[in-house]
N, C-alpha and C. Protein backbone atom coordinates (compact mmCIF):
# COMPACT_ATOMS: atom_id res chain seq x y z
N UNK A 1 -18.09 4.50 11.07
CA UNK A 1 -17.74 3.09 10.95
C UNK A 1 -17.73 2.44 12.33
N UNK A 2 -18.37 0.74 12.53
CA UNK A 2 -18.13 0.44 13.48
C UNK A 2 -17.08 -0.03 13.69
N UNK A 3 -16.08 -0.18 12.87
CA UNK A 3 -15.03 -1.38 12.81
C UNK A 3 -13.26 -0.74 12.72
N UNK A 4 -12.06 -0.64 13.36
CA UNK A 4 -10.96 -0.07 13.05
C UNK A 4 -10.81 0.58 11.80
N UNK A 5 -10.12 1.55 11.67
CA UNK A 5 -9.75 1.98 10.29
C UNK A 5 -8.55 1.69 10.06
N UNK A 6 -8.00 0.82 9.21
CA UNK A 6 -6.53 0.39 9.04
C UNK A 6 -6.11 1.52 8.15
N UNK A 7 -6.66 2.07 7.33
CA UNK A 7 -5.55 2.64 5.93
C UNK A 7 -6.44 3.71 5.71
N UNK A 8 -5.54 5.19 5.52
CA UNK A 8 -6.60 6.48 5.35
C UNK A 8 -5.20 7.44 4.10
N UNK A 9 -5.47 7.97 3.19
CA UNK A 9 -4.72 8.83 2.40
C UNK A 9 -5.07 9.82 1.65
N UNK A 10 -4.08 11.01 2.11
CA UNK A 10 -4.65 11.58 0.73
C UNK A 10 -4.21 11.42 -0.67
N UNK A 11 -5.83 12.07 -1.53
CA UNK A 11 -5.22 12.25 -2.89
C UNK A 11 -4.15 13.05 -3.04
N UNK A 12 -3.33 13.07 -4.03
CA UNK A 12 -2.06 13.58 -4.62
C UNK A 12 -2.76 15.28 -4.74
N UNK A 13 -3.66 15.47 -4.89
CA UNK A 13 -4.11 17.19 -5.26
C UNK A 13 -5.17 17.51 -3.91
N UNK A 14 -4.65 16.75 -3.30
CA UNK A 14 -5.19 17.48 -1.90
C UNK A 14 -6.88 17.66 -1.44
N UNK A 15 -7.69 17.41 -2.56
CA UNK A 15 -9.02 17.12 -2.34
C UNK A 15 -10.12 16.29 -1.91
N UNK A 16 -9.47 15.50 -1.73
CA UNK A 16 -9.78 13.65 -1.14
C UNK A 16 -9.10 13.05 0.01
N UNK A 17 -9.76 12.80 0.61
CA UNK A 17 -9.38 11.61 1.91
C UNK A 17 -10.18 10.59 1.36
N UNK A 18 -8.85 9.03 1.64
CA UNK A 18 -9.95 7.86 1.65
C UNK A 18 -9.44 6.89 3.32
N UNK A 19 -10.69 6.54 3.57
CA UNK A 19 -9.95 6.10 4.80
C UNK A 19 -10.94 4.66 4.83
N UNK A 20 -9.95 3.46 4.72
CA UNK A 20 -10.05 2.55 4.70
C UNK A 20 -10.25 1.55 5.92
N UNK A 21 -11.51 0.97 6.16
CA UNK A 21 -11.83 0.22 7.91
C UNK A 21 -11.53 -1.17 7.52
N UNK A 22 -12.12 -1.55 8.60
CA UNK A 22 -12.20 -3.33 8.57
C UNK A 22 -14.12 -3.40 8.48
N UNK A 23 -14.48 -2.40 7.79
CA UNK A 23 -15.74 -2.85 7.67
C UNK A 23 -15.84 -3.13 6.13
N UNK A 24 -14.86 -3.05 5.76
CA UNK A 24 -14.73 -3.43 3.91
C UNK A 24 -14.79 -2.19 3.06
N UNK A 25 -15.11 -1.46 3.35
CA UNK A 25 -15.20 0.13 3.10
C UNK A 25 -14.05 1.24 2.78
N UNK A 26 -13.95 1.52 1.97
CA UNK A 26 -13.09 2.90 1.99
C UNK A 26 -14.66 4.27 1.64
N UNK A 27 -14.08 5.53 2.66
CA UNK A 27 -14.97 6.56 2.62
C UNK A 27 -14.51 7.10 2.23
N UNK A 28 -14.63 8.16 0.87
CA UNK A 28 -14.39 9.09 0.52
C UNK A 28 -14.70 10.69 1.16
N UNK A 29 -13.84 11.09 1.33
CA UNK A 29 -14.20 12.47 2.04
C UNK A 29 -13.74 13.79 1.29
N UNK A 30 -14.84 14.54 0.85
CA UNK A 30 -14.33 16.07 0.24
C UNK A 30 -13.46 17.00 1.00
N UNK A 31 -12.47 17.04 0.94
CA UNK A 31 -11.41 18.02 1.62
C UNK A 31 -12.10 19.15 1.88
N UNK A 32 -12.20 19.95 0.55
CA UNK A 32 -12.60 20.88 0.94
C UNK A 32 -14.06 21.45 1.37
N UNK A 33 -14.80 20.56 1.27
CA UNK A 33 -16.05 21.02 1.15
C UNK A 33 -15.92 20.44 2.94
N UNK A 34 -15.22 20.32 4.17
CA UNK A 34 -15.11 20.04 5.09
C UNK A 34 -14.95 18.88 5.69
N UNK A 35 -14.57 18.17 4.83
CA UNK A 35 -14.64 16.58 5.33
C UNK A 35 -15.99 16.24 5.02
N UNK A 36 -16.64 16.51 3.64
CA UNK A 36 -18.18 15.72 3.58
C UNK A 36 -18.40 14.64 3.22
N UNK A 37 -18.44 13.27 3.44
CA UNK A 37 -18.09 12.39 2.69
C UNK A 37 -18.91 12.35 1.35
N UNK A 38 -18.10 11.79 0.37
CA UNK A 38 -18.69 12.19 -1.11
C UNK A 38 -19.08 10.66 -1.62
N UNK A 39 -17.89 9.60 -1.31
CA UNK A 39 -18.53 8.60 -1.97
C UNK A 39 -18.14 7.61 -0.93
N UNK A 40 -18.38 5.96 -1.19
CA UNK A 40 -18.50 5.05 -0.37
C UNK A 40 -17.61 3.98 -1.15
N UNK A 41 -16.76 3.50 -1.42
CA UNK A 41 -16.49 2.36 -2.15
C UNK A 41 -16.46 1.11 -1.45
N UNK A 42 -17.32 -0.44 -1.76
CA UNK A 42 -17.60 -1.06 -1.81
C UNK A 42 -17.07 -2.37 -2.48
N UNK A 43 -17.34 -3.41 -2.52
CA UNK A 43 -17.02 -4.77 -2.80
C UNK A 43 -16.54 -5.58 -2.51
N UNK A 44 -15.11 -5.00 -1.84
CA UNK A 44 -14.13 -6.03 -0.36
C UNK A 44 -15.06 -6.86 0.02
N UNK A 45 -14.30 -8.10 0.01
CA UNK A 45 -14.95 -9.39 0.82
C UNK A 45 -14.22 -9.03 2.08
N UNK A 46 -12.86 -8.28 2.05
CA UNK A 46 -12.42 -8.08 3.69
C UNK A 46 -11.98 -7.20 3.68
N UNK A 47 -11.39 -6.83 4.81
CA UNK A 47 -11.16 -5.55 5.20
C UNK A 47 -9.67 -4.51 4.58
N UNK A 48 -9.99 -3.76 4.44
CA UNK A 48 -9.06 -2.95 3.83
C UNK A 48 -7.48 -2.71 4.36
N UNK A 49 -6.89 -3.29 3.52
CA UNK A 49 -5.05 -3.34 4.22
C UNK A 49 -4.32 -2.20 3.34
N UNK A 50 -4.88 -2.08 1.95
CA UNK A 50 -4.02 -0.40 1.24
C UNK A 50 -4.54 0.06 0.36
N UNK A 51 -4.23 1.48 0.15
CA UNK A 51 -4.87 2.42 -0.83
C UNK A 51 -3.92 2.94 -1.27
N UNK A 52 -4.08 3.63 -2.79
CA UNK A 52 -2.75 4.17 -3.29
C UNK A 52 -3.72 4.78 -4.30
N UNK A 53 -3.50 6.47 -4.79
CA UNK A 53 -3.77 7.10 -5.72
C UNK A 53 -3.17 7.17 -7.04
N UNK A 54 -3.93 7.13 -8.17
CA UNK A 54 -2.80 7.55 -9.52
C UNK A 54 -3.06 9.16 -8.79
N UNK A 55 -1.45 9.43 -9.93
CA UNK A 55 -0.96 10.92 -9.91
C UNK A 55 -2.03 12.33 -9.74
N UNK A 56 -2.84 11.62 -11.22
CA UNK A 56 -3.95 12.76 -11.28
C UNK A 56 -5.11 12.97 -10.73
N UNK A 57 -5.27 12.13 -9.47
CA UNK A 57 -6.33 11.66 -8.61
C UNK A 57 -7.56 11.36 -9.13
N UNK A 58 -7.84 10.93 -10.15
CA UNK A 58 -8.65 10.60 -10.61
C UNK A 58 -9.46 8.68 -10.40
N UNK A 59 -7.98 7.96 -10.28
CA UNK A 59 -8.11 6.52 -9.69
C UNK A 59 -7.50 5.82 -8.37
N UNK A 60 -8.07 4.97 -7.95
CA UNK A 60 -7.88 4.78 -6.25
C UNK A 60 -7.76 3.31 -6.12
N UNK A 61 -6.81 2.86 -6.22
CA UNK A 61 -6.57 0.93 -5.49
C UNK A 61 -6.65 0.30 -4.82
N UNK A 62 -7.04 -0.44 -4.34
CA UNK A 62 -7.49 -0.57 -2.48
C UNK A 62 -6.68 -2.43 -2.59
N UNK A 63 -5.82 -2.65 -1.59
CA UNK A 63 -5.88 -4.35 -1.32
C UNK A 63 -6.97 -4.53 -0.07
N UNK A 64 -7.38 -5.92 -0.17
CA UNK A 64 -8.07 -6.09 1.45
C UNK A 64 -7.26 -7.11 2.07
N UNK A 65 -8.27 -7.86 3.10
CA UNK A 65 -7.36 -9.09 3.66
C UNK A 65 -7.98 -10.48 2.52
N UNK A 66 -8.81 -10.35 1.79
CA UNK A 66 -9.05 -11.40 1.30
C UNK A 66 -8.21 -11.56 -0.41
N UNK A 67 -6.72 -10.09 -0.23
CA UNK A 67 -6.07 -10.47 -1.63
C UNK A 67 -6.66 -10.49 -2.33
N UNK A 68 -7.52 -9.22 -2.44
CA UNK A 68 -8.48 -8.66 -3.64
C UNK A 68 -7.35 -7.29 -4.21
N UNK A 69 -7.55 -6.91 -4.99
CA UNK A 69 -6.82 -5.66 -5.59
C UNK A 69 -7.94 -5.36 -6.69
N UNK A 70 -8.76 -3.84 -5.96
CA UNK A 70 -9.92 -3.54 -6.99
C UNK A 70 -9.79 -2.10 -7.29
N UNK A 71 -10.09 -1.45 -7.88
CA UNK A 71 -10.04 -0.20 -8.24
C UNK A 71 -11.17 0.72 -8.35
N UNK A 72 -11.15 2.44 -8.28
CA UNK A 72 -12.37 2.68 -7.91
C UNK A 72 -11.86 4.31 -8.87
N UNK A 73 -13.09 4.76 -9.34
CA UNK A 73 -12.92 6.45 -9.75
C UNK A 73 -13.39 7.56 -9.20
N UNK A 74 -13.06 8.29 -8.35
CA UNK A 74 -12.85 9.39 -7.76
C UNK A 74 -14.27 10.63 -8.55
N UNK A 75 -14.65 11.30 -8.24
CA UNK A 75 -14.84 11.33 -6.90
C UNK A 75 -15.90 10.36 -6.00
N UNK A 76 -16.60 9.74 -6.81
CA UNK A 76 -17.80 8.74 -6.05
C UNK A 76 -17.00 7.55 -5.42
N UNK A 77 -16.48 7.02 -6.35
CA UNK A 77 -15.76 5.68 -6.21
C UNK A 77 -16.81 4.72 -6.40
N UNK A 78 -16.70 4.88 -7.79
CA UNK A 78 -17.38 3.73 -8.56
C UNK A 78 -16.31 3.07 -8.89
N UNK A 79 -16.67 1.69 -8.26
CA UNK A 79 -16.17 0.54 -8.97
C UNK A 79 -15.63 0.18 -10.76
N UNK A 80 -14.03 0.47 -10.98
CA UNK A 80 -14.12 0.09 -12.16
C UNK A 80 -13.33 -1.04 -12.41
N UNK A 81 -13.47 -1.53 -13.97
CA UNK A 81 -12.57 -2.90 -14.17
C UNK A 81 -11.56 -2.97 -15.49
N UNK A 82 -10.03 -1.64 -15.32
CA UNK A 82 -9.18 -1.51 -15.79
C UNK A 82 -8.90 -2.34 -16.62
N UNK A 83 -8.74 -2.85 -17.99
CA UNK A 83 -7.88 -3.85 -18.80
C UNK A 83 -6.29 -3.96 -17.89
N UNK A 84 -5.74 -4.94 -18.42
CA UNK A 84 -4.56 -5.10 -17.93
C UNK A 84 -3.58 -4.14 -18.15
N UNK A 85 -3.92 -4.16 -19.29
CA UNK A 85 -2.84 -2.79 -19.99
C UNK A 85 -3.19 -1.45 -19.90
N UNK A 86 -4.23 -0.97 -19.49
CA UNK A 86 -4.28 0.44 -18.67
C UNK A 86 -4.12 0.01 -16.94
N UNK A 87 -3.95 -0.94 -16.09
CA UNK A 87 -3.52 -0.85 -15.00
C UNK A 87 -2.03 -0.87 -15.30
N UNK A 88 -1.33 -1.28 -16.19
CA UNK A 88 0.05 -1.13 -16.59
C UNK A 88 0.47 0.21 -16.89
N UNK A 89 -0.72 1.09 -17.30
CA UNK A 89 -0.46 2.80 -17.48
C UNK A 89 -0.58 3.29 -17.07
N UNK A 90 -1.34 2.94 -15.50
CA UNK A 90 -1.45 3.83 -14.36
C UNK A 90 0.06 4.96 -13.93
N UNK A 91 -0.30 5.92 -13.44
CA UNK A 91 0.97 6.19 -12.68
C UNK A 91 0.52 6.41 -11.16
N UNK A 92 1.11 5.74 -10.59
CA UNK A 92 0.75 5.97 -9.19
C UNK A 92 1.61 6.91 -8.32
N UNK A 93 1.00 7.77 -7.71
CA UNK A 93 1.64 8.91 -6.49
C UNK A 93 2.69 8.04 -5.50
N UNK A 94 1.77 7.05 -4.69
CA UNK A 94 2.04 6.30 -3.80
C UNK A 94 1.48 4.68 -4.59
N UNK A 95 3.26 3.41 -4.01
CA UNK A 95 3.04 2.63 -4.15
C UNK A 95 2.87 1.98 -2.66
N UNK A 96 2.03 1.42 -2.25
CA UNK A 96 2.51 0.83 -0.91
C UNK A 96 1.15 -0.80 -0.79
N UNK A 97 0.62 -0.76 -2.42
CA UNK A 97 -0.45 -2.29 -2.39
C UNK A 97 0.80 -3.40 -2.62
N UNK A 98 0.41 -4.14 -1.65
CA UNK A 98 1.07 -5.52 -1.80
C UNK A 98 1.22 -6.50 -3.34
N UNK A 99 -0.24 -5.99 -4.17
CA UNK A 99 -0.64 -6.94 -4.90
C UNK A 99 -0.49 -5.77 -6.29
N UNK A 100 -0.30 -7.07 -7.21
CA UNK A 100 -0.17 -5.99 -8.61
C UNK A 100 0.96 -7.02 -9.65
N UNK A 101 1.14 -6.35 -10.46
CA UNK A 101 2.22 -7.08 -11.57
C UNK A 101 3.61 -6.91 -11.05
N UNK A 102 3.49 -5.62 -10.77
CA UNK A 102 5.17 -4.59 -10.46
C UNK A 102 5.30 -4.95 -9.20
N UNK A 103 4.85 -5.70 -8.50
CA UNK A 103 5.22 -6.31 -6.77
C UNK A 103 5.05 -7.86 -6.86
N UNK A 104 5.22 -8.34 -8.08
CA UNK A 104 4.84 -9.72 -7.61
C UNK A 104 5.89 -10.76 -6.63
N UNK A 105 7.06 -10.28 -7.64
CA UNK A 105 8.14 -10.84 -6.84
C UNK A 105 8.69 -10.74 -5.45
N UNK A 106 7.50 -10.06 -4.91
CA UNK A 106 8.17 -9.63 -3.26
C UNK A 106 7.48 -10.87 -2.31
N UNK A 107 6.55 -11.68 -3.21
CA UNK A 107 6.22 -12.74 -2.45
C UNK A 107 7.09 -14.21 -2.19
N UNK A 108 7.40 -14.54 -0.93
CA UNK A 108 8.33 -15.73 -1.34
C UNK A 108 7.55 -17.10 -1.42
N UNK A 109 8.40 -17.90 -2.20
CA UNK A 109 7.48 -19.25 -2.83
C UNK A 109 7.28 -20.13 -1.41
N UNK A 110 5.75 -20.43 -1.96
CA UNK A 110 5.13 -21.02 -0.98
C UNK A 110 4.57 -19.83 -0.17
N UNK A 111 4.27 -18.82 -0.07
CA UNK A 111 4.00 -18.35 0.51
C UNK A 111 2.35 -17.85 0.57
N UNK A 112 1.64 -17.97 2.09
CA UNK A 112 -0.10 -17.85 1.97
C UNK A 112 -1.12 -17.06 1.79
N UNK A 113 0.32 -15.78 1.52
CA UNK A 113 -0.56 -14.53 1.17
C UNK A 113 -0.42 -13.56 2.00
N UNK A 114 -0.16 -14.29 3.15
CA UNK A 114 -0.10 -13.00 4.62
C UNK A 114 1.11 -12.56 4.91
N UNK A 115 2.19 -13.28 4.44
CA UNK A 115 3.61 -12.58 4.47
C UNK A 115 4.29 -11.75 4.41
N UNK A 116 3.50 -11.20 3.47
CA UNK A 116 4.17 -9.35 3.22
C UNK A 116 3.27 -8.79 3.75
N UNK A 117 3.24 -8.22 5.05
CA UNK A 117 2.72 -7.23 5.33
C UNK A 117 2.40 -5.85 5.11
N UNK A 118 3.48 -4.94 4.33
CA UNK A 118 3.70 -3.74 4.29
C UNK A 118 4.98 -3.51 2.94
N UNK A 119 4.32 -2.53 2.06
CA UNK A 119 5.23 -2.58 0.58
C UNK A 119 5.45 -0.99 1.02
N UNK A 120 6.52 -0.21 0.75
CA UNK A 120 6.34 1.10 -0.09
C UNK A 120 7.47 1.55 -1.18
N UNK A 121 7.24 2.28 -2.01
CA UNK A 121 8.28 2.28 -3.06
C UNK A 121 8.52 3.40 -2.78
N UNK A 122 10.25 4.01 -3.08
CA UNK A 122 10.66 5.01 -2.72
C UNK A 122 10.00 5.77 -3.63
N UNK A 123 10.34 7.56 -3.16
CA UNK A 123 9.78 8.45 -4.42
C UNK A 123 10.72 8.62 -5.57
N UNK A 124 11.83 8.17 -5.74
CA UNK A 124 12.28 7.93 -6.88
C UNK A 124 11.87 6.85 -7.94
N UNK A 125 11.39 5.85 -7.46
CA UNK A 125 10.54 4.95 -7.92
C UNK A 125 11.74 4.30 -8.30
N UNK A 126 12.63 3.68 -7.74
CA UNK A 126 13.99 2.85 -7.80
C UNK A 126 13.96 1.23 -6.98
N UNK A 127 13.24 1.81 -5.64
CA UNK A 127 13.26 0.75 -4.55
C UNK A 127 11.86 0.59 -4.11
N UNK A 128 11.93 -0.84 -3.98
CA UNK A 128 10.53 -1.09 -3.08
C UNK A 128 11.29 -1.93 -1.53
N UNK A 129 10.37 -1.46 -0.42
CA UNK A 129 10.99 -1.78 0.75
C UNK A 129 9.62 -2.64 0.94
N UNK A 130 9.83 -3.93 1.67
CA UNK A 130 8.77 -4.67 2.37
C UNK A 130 8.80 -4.96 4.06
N UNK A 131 8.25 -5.18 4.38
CA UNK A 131 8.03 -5.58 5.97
C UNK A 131 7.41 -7.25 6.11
N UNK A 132 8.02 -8.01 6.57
CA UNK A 132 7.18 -9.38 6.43
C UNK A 132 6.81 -9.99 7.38
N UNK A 133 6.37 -11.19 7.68
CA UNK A 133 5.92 -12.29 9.02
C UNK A 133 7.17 -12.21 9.83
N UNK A 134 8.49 -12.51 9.04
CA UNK A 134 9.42 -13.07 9.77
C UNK A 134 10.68 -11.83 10.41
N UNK A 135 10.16 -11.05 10.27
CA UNK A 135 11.02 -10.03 11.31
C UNK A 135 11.76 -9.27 10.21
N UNK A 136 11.65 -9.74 8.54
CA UNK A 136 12.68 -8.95 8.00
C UNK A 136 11.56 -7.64 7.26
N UNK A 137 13.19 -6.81 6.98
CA UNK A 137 13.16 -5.70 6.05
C UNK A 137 13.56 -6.11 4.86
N UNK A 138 12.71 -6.02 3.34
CA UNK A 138 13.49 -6.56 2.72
C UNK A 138 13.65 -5.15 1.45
N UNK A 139 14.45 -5.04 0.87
CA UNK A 139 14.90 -3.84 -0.16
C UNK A 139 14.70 -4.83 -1.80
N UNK A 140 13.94 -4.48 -2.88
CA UNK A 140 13.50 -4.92 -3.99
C UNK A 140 14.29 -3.85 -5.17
N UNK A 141 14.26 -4.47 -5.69
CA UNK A 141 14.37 -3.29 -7.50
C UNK A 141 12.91 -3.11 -7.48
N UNK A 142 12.78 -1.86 -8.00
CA UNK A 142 11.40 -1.44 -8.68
C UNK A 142 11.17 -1.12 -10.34
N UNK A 143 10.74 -2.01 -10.98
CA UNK A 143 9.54 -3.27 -10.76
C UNK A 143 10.02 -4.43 -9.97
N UNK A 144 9.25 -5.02 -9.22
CA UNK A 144 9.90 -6.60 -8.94
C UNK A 144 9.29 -7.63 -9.62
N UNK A 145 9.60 -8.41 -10.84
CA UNK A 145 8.61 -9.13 -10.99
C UNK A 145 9.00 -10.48 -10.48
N UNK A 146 8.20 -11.70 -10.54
CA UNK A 146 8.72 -13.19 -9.90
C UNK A 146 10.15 -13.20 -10.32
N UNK A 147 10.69 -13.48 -9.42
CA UNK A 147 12.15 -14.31 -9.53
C UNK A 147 12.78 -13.17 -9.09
N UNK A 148 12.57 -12.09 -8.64
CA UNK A 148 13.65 -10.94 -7.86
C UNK A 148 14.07 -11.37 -6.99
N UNK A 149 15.16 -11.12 -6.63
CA UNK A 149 16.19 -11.36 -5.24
C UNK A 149 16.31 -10.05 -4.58
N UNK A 150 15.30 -10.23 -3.51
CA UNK A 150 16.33 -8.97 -2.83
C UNK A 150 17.14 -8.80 -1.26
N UNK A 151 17.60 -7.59 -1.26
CA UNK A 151 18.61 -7.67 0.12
C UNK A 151 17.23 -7.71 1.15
N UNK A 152 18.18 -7.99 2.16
CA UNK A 152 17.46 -8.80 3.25
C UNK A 152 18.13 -8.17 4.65
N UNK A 153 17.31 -7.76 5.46
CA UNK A 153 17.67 -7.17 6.83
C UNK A 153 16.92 -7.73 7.89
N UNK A 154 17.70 -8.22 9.32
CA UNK A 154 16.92 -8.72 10.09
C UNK A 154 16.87 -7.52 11.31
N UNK A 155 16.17 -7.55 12.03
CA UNK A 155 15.83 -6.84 12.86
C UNK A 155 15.06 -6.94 14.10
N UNK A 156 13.42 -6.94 13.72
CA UNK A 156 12.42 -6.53 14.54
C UNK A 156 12.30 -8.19 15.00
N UNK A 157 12.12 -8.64 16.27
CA UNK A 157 11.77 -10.19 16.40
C UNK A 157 10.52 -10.38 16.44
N UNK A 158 9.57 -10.13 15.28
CA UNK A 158 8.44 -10.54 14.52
C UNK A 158 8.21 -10.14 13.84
N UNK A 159 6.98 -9.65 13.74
CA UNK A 159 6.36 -9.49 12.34
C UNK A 159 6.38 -8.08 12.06
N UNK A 160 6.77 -7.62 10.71
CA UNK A 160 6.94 -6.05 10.52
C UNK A 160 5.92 -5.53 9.98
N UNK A 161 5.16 -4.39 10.70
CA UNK A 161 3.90 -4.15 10.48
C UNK A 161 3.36 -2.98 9.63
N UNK A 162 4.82 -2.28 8.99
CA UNK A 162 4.97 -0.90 8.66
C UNK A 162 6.42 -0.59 7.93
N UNK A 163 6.16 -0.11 6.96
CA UNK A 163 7.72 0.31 6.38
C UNK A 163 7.27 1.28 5.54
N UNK A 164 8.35 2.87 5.71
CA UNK A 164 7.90 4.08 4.99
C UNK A 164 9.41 4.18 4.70
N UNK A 165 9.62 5.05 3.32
CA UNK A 165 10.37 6.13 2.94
C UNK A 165 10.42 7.37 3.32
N UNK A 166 11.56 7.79 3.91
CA UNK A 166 11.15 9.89 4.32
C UNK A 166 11.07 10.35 2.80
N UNK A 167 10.65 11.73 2.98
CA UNK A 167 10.63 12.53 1.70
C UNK A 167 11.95 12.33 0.50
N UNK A 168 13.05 12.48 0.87
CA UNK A 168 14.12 12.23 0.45
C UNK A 168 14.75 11.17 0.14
N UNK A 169 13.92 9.96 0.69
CA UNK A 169 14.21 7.85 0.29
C UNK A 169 15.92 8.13 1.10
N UNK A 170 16.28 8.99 1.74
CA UNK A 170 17.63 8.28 3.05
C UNK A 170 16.87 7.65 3.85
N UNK A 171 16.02 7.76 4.39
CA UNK A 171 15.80 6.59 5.59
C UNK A 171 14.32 5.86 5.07
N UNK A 172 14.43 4.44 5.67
CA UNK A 172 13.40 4.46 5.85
C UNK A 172 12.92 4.09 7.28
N UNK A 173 11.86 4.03 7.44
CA UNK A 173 10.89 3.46 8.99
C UNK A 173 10.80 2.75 8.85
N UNK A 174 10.46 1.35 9.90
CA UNK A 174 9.85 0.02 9.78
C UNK A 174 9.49 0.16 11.19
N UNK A 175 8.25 -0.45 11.87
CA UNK A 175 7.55 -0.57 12.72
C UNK A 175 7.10 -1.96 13.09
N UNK A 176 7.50 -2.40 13.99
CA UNK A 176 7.21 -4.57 14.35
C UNK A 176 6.15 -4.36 15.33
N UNK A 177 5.32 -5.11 15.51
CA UNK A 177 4.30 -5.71 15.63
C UNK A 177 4.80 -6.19 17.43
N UNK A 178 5.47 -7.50 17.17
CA UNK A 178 5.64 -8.22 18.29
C UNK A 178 6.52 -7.50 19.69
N UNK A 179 7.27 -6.86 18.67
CA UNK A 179 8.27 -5.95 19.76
C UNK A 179 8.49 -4.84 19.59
N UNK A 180 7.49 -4.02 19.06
CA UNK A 180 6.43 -2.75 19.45
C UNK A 180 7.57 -1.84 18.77
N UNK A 181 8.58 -2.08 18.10
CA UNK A 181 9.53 -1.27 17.90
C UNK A 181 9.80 -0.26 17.08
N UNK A 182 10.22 0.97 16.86
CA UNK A 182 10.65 1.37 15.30
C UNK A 182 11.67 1.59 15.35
N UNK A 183 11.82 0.85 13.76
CA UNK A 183 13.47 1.17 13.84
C UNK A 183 13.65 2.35 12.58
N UNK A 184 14.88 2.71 12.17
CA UNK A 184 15.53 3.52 11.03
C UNK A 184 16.06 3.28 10.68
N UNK A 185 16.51 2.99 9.50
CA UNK A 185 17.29 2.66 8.63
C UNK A 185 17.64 3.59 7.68
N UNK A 186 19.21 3.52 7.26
CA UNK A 186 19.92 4.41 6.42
C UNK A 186 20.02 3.63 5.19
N UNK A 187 19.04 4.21 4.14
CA UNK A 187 19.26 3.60 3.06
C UNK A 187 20.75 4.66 2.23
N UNK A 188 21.35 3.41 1.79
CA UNK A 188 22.97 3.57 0.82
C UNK A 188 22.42 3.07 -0.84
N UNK A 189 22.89 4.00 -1.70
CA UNK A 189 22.54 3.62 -3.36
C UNK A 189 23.39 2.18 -3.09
């Protein structure tokens, strides 16, 4: 690729790398067969901001910067086009796409799209944590749909560029942008 790679993961069964550039691209790579790349997925008008596997690695989600949310099937990554109600039956390994039904509410009104930077849902699948423009951490119910309220943490003095769960959802990470920082946080039920 000529272009940064923002977003790279593995599948849930360990056979897949996808690693997502700013050339619109996610590459599929065979684990085991040495890193060969197997397929190419395609269609992003922009560049790739997240990927997230269902459980059985069989399907792959990608957001870009142009607030696309498309889906792809493993191992080629052919482009597919889920009904609503089997993207509602997905189960996903990792949540961390901005965009979807079950994250809608993490956007605040009026807002241009670029605000939420960074989603991930704990592995209990209880909490979704966000990272936004304005320096906060914010903690969601999982699902969030429009009209969620959630707690609110200030911190980083800009924009938060990164927010993870450890294995165990006690802490999480958040990483800012403007003031290069990471912080930790002790998540409390």
């Amino acid at each position: 690729r000529k272009e940064a790679i923002h977003e790279y993961k593995f599948a849930p069964d360990g056979k897949y790398l996808a690693v997502g550039s700013h050339d619109n691209f996610v590459d599929i790579y065979n684990v085991p067969a040495g890193f060969k790349r197997e397929g190419r997925a395609s269609g992003s008008s922009s560049y790739i901001t997240h990927v997230d596997f269902t459980e059985d690695s069989e399907v792959f989600v990608t957001n870009s910067g142009a607030y696309e949310q498309l889906f792809y099937a493993l191992p080629k990554a052919n482009r597919i086009t889920p009904t609503k109600k089997a993207i509602a039956e997905f189960k996903w390994a990792t949540l961390t796409s901005v965009l979807g039904d079950e994250v809608q509410g993490v956007w605040p009104p009026g807002s241009d799209g670029t605000d939420v930077n960074a989603l991930d849902r704990s592995h209990d699948q209880d909490v979704i944590a966000t990272g936004d423009d304005f320096g906060f951490v914010k903690l969601y119910s999982y699902p969030a749909p429009l009209g969620t309220q959630p707690r609110q943490f200030p911190g980083h003095s800009a924009h938060v560029t990164n927010v993870r769960f450890s294995a165990d959802d006690s802490t999480l990470i958040s990483t800012g942008g403007g003031d290069r920082c990471v912080f930790q946080w002790k998540v409390r039920s």
